[in-house]
C-alpha atoms as a PDB file:
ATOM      1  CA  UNK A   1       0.000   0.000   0.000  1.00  0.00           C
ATOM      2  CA  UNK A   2       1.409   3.233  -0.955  1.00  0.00           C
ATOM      3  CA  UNK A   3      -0.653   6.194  -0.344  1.00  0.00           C
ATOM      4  CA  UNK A   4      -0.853  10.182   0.097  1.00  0.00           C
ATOM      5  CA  UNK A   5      -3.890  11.104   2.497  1.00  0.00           C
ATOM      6  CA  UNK A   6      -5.183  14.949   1.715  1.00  0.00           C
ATOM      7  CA  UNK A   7      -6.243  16.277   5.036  1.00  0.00           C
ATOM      8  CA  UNK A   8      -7.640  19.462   3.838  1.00  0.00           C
ATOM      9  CA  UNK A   9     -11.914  18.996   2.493  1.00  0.00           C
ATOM     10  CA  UNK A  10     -13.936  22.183   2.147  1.00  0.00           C
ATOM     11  CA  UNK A  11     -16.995  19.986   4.172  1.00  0.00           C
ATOM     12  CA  UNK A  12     -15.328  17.682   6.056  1.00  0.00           C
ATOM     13  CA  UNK A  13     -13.431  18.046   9.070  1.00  0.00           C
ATOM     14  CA  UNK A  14      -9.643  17.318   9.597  1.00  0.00           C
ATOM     15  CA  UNK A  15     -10.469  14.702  12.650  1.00  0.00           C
ATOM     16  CA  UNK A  16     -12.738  13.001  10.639  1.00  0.00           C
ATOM     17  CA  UNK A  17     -10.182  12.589   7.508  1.00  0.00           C
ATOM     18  CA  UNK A  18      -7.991  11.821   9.623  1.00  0.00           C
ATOM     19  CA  UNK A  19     -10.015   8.839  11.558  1.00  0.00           C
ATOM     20  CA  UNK A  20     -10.576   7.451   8.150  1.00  0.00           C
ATOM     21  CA  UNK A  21      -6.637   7.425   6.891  1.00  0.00           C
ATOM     22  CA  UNK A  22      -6.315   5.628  10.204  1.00  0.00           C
ATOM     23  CA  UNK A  23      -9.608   2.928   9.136  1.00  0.00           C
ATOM     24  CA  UNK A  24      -8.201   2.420   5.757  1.00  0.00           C
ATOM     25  CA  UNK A  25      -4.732   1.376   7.092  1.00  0.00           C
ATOM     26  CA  UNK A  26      -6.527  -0.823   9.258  1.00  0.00           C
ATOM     27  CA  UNK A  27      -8.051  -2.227   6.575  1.00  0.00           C
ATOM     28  CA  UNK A  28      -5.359  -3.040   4.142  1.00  0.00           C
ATOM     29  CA  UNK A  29      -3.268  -4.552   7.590  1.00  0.00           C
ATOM     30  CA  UNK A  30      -6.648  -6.940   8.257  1.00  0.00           C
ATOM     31  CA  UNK A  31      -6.908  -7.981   4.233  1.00  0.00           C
ATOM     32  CA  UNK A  32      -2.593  -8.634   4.116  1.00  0.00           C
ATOM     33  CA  UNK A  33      -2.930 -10.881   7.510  1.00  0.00           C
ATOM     34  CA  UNK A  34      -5.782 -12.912   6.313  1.00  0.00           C
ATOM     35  CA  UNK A  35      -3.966 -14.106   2.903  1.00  0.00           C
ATOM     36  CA  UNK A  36      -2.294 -17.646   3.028  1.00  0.00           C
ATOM     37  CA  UNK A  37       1.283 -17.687   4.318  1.00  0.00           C
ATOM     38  CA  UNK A  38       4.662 -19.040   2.589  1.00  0.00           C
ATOM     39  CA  UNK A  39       5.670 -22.508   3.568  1.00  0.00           C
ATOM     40  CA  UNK A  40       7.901 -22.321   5.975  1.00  0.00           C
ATOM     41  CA  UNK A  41       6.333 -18.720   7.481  1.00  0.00           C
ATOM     42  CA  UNK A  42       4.644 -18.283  10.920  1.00  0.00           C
ATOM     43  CA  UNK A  43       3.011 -14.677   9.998  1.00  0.00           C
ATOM     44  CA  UNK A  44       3.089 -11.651   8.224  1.00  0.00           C
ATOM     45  CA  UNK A  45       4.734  -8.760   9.304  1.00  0.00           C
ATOM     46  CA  UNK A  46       5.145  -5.075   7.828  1.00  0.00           C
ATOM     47  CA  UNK A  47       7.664  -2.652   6.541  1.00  0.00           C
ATOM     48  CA  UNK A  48       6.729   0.759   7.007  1.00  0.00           C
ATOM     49  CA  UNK A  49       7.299   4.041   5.918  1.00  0.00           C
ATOM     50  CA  UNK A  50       5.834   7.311   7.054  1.00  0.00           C
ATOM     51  CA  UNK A  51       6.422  11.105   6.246  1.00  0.00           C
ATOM     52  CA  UNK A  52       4.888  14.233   4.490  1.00  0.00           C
ATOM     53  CA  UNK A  53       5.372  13.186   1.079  1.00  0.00           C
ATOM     54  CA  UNK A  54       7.268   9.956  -0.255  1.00  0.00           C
ATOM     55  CA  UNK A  55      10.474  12.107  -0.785  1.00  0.00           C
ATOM     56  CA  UNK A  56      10.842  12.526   3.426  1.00  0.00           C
ATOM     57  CA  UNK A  57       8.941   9.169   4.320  1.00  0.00           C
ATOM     58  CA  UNK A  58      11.509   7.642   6.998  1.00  0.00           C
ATOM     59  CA  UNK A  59      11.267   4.171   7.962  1.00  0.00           C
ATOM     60  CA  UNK A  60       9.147   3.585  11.485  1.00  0.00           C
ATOM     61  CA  UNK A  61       7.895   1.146  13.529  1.00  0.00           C
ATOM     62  CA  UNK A  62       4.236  -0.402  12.703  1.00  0.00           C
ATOM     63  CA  UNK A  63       3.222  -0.005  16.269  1.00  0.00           C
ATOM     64  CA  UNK A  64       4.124   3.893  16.340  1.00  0.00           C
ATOM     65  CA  UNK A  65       2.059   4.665  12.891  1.00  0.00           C
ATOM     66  CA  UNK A  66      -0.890   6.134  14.662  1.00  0.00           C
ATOM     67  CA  UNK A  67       1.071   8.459  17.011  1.00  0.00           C
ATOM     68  CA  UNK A  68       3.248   9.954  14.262  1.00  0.00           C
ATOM     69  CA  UNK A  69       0.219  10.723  12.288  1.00  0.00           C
ATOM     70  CA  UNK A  70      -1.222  12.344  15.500  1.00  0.00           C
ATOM     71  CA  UNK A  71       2.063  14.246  15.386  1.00  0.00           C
ATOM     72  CA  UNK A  72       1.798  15.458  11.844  1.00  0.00           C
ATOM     73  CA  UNK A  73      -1.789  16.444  12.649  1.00  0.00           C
ATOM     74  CA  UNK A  74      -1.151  18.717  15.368  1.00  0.00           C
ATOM     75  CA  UNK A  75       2.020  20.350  13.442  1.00  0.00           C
ATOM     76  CA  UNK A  76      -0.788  21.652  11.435  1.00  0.00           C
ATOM     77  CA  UNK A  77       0.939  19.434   8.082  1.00  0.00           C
ATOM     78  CA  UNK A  78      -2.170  18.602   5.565  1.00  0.00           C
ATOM     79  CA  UNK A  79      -0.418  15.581   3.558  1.00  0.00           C
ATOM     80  CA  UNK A  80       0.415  12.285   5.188  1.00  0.00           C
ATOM     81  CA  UNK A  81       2.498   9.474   2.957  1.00  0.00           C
ATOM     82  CA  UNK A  82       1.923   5.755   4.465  1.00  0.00           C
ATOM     83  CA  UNK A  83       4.026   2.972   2.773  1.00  0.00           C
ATOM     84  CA  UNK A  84       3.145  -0.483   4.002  1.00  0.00           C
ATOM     85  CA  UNK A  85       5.166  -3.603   2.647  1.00  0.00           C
ATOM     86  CA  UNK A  86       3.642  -7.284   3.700  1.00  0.00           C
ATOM     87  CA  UNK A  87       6.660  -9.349   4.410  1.00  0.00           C
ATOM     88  CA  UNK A  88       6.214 -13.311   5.892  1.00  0.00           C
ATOM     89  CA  UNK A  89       8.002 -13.675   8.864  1.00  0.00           C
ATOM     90  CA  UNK A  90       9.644 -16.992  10.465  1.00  0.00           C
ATOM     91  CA  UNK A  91       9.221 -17.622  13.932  1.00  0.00           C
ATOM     92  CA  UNK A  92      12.944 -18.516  14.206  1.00  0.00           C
ATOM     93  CA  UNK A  93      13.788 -15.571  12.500  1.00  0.00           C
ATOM     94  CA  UNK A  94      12.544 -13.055  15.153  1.00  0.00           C
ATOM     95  CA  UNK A  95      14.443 -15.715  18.570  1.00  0.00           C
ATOM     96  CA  UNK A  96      17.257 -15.336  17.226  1.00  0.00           C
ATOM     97  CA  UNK A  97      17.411 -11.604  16.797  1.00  0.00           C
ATOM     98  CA  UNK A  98      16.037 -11.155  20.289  1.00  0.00           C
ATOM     99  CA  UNK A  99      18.960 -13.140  21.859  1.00  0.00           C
ATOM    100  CA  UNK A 100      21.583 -11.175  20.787  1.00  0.00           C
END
């Protein structure tokens, strides 16, 4: 999913745009999980990529997508670029990068 979210609308409100950025993310993340997995997979994770515009979008955490958009939104910033890549993840994969 790559996608530019215009928060400015002459009748609706910016909250309101804003809630349903946040619904349509949700979306897309619900539809990815649900497809079948890769042999050999235990579940899908994401690659993410947040910013103003996809020139500055920055690499980020999944979990912290909601705040930063918060953050944008209260900078008074009317463009929000969200760029989420479905990856399959191995169970093993994620141990061993925990025990180092």
């Amino acid at each position: 999913m790559k996608k530019t979210f215009k928060l400015e609308h002459p009748k609706i409100k910016v909250p309101r745009i804003v809630d349903s950025a946040k619904h349509d993310i949700k979306k897309f993340l619900k539809k990815e999980r649900k497809k079948p997995l890769p042999s050999g997979a235990n579940y899908w994770g994401f690659d993410c990529k947040f910013g103003q515009s996809e020139e500055t979008a920055v690499s980020i955490p999944l979990t912290s997508l909601s705040k930063h958009i918060d953050d944008l939104v209260e900078n008074k910033i009317m463009t929000l670029y969200v760029e989420l890549t479905p990856k399959a993840i191995k169970a093993s994969d994620n141990a061993e990068t925990q025990g180092e």
